[in-house]
N, C-alpha and C. Protein backbone atom coordinates (compact mmCIF):
# COMPACT_ATOMS: atom_id res chain seq x y z
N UNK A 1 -30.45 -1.63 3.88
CA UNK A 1 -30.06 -0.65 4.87
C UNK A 1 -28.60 -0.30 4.66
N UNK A 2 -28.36 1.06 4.39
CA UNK A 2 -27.10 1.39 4.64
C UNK A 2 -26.21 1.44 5.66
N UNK A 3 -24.67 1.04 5.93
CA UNK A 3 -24.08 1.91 7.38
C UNK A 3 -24.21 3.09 7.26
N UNK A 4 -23.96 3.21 8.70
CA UNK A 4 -23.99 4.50 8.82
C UNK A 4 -23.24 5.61 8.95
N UNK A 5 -23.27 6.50 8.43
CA UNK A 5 -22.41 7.55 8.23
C UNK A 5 -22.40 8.39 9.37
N UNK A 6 -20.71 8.95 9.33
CA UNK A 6 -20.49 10.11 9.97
C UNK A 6 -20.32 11.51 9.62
N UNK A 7 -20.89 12.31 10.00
CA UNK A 7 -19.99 14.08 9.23
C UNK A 7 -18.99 14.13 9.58
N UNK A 8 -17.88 14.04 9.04
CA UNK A 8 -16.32 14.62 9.14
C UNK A 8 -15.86 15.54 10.14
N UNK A 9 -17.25 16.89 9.89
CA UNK A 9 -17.39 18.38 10.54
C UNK A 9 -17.66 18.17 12.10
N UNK A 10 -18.40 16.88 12.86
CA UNK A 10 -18.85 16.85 13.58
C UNK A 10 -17.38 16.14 14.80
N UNK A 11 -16.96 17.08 15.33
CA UNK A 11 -15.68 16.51 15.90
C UNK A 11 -16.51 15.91 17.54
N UNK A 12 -17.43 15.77 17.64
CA UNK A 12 -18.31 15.40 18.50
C UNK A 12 -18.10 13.63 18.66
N UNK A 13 -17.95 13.49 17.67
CA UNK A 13 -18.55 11.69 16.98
C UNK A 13 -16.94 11.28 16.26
N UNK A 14 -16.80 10.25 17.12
CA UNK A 14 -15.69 9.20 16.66
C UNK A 14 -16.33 8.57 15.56
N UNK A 15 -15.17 8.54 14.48
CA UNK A 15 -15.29 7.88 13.18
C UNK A 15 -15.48 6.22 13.95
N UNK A 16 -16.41 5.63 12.80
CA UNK A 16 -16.82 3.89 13.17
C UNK A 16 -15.46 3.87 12.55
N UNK A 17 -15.44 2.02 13.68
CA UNK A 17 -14.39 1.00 13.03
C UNK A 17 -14.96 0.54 11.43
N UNK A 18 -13.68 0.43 10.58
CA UNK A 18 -14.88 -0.22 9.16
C UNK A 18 -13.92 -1.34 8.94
N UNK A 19 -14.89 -2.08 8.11
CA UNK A 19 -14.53 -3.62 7.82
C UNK A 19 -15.04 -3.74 6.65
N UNK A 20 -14.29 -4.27 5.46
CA UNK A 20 -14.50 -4.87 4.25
C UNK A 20 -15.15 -6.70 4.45
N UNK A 21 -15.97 -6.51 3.38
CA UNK A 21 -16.64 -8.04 3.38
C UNK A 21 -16.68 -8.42 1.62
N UNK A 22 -16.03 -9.54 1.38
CA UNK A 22 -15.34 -9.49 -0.25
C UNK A 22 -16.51 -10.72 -0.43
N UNK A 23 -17.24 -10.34 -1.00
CA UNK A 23 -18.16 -11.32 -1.87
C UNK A 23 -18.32 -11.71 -3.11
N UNK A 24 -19.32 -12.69 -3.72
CA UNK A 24 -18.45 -13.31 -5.17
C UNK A 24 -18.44 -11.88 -6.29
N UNK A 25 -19.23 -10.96 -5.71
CA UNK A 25 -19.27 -9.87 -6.88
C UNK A 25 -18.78 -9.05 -6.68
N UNK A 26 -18.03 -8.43 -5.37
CA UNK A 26 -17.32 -6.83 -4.91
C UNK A 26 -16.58 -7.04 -3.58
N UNK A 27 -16.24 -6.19 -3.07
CA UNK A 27 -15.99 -5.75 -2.01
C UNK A 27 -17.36 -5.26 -1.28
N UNK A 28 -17.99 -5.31 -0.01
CA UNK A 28 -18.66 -4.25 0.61
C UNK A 28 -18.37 -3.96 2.03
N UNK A 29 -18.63 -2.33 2.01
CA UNK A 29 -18.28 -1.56 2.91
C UNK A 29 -18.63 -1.94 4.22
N UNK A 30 -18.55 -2.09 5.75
CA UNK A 30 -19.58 -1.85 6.75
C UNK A 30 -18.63 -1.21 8.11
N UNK A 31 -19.40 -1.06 9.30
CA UNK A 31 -19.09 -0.13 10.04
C UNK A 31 -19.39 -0.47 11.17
N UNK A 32 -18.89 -1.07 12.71
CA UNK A 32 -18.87 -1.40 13.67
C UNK A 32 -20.27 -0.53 14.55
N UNK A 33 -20.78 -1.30 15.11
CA UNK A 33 -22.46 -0.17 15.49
C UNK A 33 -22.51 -0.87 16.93
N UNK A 34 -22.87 -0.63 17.50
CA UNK A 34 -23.37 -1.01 19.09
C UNK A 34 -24.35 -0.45 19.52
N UNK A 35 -25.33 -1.40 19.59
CA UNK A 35 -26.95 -0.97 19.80
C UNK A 35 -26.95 -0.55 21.28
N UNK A 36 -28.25 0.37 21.65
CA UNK A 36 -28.27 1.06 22.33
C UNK A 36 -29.14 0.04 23.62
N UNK A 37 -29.16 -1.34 23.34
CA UNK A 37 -30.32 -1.87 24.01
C UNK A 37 -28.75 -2.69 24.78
N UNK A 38 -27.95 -3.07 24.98
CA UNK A 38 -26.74 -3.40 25.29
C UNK A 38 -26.43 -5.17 24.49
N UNK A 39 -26.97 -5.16 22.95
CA UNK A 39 -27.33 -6.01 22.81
C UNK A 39 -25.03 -5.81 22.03
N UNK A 40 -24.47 -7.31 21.49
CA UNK A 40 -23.50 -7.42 20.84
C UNK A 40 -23.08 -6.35 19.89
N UNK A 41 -21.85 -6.19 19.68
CA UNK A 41 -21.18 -5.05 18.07
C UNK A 41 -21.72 -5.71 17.10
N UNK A 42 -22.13 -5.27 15.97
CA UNK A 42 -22.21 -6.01 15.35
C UNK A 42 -21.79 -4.95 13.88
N UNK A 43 -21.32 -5.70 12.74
CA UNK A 43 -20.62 -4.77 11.52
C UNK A 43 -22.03 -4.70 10.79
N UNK A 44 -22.16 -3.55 10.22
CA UNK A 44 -23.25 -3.56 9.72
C UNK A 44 -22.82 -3.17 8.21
N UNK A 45 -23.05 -3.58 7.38
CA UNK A 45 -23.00 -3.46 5.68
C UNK A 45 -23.48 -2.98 4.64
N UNK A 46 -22.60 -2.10 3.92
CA UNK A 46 -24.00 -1.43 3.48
C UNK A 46 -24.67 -2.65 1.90
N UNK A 47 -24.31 -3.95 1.78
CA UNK A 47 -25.61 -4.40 1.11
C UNK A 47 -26.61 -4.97 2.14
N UNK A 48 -26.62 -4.23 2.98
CA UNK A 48 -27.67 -4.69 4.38
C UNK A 48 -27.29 -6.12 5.19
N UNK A 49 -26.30 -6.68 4.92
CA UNK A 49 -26.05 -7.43 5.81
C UNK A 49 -25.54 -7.40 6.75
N UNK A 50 -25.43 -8.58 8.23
CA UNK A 50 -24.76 -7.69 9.32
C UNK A 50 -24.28 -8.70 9.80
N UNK A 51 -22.82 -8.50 10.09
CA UNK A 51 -22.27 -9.96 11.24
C UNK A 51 -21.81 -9.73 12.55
N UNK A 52 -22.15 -10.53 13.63
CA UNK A 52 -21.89 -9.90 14.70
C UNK A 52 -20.65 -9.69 15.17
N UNK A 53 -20.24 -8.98 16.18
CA UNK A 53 -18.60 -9.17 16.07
C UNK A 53 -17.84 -10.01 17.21
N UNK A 54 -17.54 -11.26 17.01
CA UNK A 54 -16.94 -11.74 17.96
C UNK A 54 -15.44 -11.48 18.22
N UNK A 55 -14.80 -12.90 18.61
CA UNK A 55 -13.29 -12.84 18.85
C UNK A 55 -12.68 -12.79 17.51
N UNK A 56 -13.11 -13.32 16.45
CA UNK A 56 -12.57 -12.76 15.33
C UNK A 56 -13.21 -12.26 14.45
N UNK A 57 -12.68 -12.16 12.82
CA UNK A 57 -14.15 -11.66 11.99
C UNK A 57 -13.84 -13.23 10.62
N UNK A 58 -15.07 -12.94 10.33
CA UNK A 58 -15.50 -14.41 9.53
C UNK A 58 -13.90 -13.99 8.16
N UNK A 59 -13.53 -15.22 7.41
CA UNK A 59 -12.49 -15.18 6.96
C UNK A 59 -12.41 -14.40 5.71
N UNK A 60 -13.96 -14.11 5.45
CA UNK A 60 -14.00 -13.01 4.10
C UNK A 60 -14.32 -11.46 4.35
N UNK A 61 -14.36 -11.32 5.44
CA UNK A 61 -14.11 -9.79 6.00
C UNK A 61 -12.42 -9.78 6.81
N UNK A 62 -12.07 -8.08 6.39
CA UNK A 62 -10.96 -8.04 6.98
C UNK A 62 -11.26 -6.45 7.56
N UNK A 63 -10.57 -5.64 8.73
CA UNK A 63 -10.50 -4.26 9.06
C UNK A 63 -9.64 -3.38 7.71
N UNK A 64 -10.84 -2.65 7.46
CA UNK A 64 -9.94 -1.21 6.87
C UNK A 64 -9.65 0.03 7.21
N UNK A 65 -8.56 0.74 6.72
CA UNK A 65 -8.45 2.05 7.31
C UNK A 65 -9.43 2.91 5.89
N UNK A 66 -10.06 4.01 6.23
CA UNK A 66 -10.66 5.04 5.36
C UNK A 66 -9.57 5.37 4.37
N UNK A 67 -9.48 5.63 3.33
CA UNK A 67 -8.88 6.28 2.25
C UNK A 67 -7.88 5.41 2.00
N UNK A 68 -8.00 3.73 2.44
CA UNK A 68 -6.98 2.57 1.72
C UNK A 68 -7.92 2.12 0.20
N UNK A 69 -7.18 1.45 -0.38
CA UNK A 69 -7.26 1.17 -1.99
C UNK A 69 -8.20 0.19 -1.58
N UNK A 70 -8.82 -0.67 -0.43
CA UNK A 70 -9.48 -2.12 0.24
C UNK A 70 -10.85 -1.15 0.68
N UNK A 71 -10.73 -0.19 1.26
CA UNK A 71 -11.67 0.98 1.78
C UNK A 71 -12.51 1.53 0.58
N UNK A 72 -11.56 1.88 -0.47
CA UNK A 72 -12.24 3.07 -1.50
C UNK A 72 -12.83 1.86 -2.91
N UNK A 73 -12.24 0.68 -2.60
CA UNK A 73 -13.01 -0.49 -3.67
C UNK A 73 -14.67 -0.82 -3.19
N UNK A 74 -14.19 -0.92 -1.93
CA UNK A 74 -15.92 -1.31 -1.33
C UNK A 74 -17.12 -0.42 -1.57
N UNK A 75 -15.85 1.18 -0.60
CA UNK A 75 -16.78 2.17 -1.15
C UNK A 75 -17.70 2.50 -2.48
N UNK A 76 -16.40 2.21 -3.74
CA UNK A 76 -17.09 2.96 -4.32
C UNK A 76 -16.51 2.15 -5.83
N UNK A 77 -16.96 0.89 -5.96
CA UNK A 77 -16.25 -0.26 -6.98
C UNK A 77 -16.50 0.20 -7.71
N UNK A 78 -17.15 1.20 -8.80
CA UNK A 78 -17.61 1.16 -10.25
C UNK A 78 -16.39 2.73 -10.25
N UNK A 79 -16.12 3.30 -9.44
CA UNK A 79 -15.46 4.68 -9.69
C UNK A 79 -13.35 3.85 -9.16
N UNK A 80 -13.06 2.94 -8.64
CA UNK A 80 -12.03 2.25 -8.53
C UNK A 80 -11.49 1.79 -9.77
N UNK A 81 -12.58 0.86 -10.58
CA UNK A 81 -12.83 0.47 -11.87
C UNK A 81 -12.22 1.50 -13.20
N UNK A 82 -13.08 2.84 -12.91
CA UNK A 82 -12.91 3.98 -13.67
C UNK A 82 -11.48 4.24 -13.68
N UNK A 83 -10.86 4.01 -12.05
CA UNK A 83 -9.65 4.80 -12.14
C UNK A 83 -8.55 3.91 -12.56
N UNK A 84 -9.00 2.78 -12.48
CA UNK A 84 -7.88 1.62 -12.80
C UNK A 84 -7.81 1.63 -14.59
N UNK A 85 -9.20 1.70 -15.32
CA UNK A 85 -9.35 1.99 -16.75
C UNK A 85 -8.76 3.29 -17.24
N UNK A 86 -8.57 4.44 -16.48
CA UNK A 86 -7.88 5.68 -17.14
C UNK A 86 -6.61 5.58 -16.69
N UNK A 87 -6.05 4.95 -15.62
CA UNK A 87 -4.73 5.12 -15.57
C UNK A 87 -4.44 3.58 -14.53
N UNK A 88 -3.75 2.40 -15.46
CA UNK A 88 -3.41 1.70 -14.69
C UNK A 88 -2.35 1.45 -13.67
N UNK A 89 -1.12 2.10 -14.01
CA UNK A 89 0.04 2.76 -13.31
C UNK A 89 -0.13 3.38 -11.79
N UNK A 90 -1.09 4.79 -12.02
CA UNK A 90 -1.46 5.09 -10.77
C UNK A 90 -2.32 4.08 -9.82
N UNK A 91 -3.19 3.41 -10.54
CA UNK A 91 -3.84 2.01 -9.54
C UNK A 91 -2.73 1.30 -8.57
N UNK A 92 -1.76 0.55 -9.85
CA UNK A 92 -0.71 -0.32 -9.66
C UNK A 92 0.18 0.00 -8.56
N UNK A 93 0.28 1.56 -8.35
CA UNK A 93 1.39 2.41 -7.65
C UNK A 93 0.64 2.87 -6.50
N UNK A 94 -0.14 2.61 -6.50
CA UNK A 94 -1.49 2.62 -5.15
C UNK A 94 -1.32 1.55 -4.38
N UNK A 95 -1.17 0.38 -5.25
CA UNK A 95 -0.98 -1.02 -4.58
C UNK A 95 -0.06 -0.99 -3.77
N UNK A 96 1.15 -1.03 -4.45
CA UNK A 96 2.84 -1.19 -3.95
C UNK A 96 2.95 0.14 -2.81
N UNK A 97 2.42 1.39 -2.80
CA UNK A 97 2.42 2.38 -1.84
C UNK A 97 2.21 1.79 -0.64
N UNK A 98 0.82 0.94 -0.47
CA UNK A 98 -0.14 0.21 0.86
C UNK A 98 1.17 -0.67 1.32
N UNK A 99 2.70 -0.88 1.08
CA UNK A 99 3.24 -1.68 1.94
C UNK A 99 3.34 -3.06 1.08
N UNK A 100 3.31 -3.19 0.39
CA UNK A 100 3.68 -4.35 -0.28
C UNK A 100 5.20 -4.61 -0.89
N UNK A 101 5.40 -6.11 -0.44
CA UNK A 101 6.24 -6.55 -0.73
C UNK A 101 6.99 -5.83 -2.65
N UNK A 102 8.26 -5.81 -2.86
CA UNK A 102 8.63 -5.86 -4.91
C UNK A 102 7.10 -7.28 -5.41
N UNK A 103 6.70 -6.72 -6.47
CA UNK A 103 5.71 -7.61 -7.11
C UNK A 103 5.81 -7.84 -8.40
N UNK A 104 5.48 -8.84 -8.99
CA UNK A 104 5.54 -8.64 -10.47
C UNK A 104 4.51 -8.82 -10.73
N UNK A 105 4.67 -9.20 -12.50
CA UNK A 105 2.59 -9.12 -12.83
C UNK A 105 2.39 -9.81 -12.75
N UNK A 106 2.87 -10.87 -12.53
CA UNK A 106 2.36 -12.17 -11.96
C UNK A 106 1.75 -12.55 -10.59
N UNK A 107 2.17 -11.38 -9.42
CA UNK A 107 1.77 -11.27 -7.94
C UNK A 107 0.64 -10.17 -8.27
N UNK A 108 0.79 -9.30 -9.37
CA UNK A 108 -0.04 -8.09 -9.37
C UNK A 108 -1.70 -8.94 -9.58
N UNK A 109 -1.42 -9.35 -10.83
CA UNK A 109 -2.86 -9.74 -10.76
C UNK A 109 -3.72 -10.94 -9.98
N UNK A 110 -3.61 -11.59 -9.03
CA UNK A 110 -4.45 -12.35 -8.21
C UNK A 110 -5.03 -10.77 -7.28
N UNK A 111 -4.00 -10.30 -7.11
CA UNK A 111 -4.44 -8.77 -5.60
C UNK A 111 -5.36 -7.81 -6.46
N UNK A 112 -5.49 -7.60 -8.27
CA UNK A 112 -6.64 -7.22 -9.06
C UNK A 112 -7.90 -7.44 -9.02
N UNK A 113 -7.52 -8.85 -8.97
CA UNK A 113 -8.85 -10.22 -9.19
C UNK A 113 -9.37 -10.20 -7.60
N UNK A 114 -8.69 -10.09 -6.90
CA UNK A 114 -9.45 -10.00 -4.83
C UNK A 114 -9.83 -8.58 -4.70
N UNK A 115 -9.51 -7.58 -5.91
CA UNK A 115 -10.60 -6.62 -5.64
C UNK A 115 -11.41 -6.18 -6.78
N UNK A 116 -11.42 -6.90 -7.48
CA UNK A 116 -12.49 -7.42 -8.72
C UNK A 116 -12.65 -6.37 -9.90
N UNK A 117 -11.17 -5.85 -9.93
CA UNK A 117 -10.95 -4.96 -11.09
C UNK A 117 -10.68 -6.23 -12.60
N UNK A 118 -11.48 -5.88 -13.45
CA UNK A 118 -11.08 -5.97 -14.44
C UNK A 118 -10.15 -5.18 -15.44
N UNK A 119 -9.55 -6.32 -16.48
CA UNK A 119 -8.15 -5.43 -16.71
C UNK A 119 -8.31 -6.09 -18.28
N UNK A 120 -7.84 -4.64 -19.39
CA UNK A 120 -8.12 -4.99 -20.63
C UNK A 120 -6.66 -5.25 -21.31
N UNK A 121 -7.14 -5.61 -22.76
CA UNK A 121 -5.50 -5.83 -23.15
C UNK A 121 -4.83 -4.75 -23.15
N UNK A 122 -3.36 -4.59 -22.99
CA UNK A 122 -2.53 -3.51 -22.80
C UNK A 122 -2.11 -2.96 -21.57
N UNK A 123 -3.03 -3.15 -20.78
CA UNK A 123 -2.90 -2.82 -18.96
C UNK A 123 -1.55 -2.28 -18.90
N UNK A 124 -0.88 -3.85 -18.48
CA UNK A 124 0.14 -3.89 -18.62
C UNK A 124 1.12 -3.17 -19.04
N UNK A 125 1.33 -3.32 -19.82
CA UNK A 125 2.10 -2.05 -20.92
C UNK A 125 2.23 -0.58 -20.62
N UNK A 126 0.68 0.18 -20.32
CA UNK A 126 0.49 1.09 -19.60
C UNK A 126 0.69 1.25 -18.39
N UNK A 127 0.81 0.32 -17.63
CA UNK A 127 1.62 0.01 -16.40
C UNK A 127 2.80 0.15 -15.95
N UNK A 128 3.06 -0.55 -16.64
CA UNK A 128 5.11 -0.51 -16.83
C UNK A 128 5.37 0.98 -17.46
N UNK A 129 4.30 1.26 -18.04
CA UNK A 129 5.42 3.03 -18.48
C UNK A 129 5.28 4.28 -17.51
N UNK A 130 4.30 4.05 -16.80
CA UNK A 130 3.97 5.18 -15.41
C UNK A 130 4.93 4.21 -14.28
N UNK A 131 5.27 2.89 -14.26
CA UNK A 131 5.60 2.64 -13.34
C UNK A 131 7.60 3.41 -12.99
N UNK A 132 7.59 2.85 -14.30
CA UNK A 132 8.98 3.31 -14.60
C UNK A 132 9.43 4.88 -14.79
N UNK A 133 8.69 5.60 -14.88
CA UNK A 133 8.57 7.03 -15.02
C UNK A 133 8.15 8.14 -13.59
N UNK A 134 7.94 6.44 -12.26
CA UNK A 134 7.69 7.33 -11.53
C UNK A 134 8.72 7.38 -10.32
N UNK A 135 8.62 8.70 -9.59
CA UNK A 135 10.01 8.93 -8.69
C UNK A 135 10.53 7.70 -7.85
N UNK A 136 9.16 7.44 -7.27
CA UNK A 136 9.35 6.27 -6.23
C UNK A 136 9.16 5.10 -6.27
N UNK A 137 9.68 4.65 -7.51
CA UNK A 137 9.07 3.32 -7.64
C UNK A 137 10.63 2.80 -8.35
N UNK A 138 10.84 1.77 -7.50
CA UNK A 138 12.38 1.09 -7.91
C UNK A 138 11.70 -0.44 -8.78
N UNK A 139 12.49 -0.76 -9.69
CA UNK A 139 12.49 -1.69 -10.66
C UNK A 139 13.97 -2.76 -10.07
N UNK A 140 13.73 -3.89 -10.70
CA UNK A 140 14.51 -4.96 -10.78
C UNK A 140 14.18 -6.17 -11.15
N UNK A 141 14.68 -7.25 -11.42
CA UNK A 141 14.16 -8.31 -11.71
C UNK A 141 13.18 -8.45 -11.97
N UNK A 142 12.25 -8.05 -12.96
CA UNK A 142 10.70 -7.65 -13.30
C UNK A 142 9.75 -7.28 -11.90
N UNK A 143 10.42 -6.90 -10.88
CA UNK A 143 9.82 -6.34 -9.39
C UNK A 143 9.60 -5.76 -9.62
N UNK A 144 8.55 -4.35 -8.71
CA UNK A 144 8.35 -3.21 -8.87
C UNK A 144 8.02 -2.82 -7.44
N UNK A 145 8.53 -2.03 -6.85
CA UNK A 145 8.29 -1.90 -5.39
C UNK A 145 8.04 -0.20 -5.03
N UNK A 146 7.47 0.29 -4.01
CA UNK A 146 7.77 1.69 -3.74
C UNK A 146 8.38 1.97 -2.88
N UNK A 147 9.46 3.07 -2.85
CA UNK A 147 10.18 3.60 -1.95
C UNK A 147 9.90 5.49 -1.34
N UNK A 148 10.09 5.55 -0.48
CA UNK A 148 9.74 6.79 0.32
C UNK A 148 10.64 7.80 -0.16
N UNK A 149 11.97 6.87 -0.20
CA UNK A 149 13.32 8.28 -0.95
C UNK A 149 12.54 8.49 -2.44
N UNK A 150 12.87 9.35 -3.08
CA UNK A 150 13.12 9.56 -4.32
C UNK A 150 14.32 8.97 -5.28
N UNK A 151 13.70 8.57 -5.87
CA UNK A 151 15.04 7.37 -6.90
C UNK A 151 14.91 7.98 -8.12
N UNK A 152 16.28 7.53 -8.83
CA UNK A 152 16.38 8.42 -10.28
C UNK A 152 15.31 7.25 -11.20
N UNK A 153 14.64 8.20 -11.96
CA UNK A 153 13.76 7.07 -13.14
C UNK A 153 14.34 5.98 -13.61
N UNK A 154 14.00 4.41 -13.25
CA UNK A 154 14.15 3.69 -13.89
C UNK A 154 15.81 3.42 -13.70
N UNK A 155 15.74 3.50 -11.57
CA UNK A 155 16.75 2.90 -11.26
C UNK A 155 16.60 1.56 -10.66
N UNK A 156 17.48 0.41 -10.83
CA UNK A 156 17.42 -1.05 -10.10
C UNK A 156 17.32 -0.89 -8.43
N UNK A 157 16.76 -1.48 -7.95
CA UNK A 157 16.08 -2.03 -6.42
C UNK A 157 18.04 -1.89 -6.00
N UNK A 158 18.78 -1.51 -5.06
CA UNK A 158 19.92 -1.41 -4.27
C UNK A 158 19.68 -2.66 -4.03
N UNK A 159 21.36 -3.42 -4.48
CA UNK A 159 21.40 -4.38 -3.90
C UNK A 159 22.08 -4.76 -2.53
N UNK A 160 21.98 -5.50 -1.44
CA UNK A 160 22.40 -5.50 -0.08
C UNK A 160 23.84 -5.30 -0.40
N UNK A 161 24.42 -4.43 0.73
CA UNK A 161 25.25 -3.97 1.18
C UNK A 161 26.61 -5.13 1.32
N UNK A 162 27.59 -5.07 0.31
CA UNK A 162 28.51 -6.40 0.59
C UNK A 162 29.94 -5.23 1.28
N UNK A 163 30.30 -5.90 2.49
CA UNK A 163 31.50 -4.97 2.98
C UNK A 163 32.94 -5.50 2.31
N UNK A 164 33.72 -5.20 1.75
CA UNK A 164 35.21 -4.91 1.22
C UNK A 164 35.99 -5.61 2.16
N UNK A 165 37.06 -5.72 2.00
CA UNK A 165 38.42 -6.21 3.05
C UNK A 165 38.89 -4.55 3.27
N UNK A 166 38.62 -3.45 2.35
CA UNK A 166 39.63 -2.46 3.11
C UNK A 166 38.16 -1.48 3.83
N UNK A 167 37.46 -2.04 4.46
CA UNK A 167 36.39 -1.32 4.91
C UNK A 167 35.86 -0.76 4.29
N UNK A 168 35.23 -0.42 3.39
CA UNK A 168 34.61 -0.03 2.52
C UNK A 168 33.01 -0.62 2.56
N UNK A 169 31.99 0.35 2.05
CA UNK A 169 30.71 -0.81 1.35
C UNK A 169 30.15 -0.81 0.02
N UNK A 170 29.44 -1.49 -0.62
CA UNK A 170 28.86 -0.97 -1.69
C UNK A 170 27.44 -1.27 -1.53
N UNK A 171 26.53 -0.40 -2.15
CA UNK A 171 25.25 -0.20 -2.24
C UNK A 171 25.25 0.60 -3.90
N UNK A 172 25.22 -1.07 -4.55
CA UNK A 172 24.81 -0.63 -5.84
C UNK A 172 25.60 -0.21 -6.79
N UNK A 173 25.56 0.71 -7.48
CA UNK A 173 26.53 1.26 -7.99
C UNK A 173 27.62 2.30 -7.18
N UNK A 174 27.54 2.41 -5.59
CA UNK A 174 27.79 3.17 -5.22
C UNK A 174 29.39 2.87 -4.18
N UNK A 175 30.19 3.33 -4.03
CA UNK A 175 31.06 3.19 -2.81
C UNK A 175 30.99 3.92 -1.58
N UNK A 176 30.70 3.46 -0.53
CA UNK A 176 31.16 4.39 0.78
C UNK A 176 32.49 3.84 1.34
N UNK A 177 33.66 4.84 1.51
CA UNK A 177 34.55 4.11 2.06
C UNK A 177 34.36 4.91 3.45
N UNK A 178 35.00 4.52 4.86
CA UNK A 178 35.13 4.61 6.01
C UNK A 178 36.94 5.61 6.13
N UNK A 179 37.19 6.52 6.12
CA UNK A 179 38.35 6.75 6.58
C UNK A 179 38.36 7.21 7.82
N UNK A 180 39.61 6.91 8.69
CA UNK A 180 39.80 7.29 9.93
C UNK A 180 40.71 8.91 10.06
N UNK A 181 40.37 9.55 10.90
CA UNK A 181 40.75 10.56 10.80
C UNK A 181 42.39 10.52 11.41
N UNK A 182 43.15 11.59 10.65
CA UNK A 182 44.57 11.41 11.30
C UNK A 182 44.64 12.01 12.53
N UNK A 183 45.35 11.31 13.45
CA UNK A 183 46.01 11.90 14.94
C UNK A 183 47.42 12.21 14.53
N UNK A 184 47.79 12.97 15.00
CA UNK A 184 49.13 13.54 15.55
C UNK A 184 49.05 13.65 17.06
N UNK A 185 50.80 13.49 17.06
CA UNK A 185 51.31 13.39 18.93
C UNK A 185 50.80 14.70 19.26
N UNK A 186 51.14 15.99 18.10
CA UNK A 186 51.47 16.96 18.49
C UNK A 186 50.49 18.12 17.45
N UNK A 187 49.82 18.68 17.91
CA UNK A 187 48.67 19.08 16.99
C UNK A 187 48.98 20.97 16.95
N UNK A 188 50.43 21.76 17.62
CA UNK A 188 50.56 22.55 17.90
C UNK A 188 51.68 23.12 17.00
N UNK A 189 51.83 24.08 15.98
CA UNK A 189 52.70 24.46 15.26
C UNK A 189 54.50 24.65 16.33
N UNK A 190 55.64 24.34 15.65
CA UNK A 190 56.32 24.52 16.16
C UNK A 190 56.80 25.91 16.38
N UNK A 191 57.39 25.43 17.83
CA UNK A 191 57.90 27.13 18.66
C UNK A 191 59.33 27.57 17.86
């Protein structure tokens, strides 16, 4: 049994709550349902399984939002797969977008393996050259993080802000100094 779907078009009908359920072979999709007999919520899945919904959810389901990288694996694992095999960069930069901490490939791949992408030789490699080539994505210490500003290609992560003795700050390669504006007694040309 599949969940169940909504039409988009139908502004009638609230989109279901959805919930990922990570099993030894995928991700699968399901969708919060409340029977009409006043019986419990229960998530319903689309490999037909169903758990009911209590005070929490069992420790291998988590809530997703629609059109997250956790959402569109369950949905649709063999076309995730596809997109991670034609371009690993954009995958990678999908990841770090969702709010994640700077990562390296060493953090990257366990969060691969929990959504059961396989990854061939070179990944990597192809990784690092979209990563570094792209606007929003700051580098450092083999990190790779995304940022909302636009950064110049294959600039270092800003390092925290150290303040000066003459007021001043730096951020990076950068200086801001603080000047105070001049007062005068007398701000009126002489008579």
């Amino acid at each position: 049994m599949n969940a169940p779907t909504v039409d988009p078009g139908d502004s009638s009908v609230t989109a279901p709550r959805l919930a990922a359920k990570r099993t030894n072979e995928r991700w699968v999709l399901g969708a919060v349902v409340q029977s009409d007999h006043g019986e419990q919520a229960q998530i319903v899945f689309n490999d037909g399984s169903r758990q009911r919904l209590g005070a929490s959810l069992s420790p291998n389901t988590s809530w997703v939002q629609a059109g997250s990288l956790r959402h569109d694996v369950a949905a649709d694992p063999d076309g995730q797969q596809q997109a991670f095999d034609s371009d690993p960069s954009a995958f990678v930069i999908r990841i770090l977008r969702e709010g994640r901490p700077p990562l390296t490939k060493q953090q990257l791949e366990p969060l691969l393996d929990d959504l059961h992408v396989t990854r061939s030789a070179g990944w990597w490699e192809a990784a690092v050259k979209g990563l570094k080539a792209h606007d929003h994505i700051e580098t450092g210490g083999g990190k790779y993080r995304w940022s909302d500003r636009v950064v110049p290609t294959s600039t270092p992560m800003p390092r925290p802000a150290k303040k000066s003795s003459s007021g001043s700050k730096r951020f990076g390669a950068v200086t801001v100094r603080h000047v105070e504006p001049e007062t005068s007694a007398s701000s009126s040309p002489d008579q």
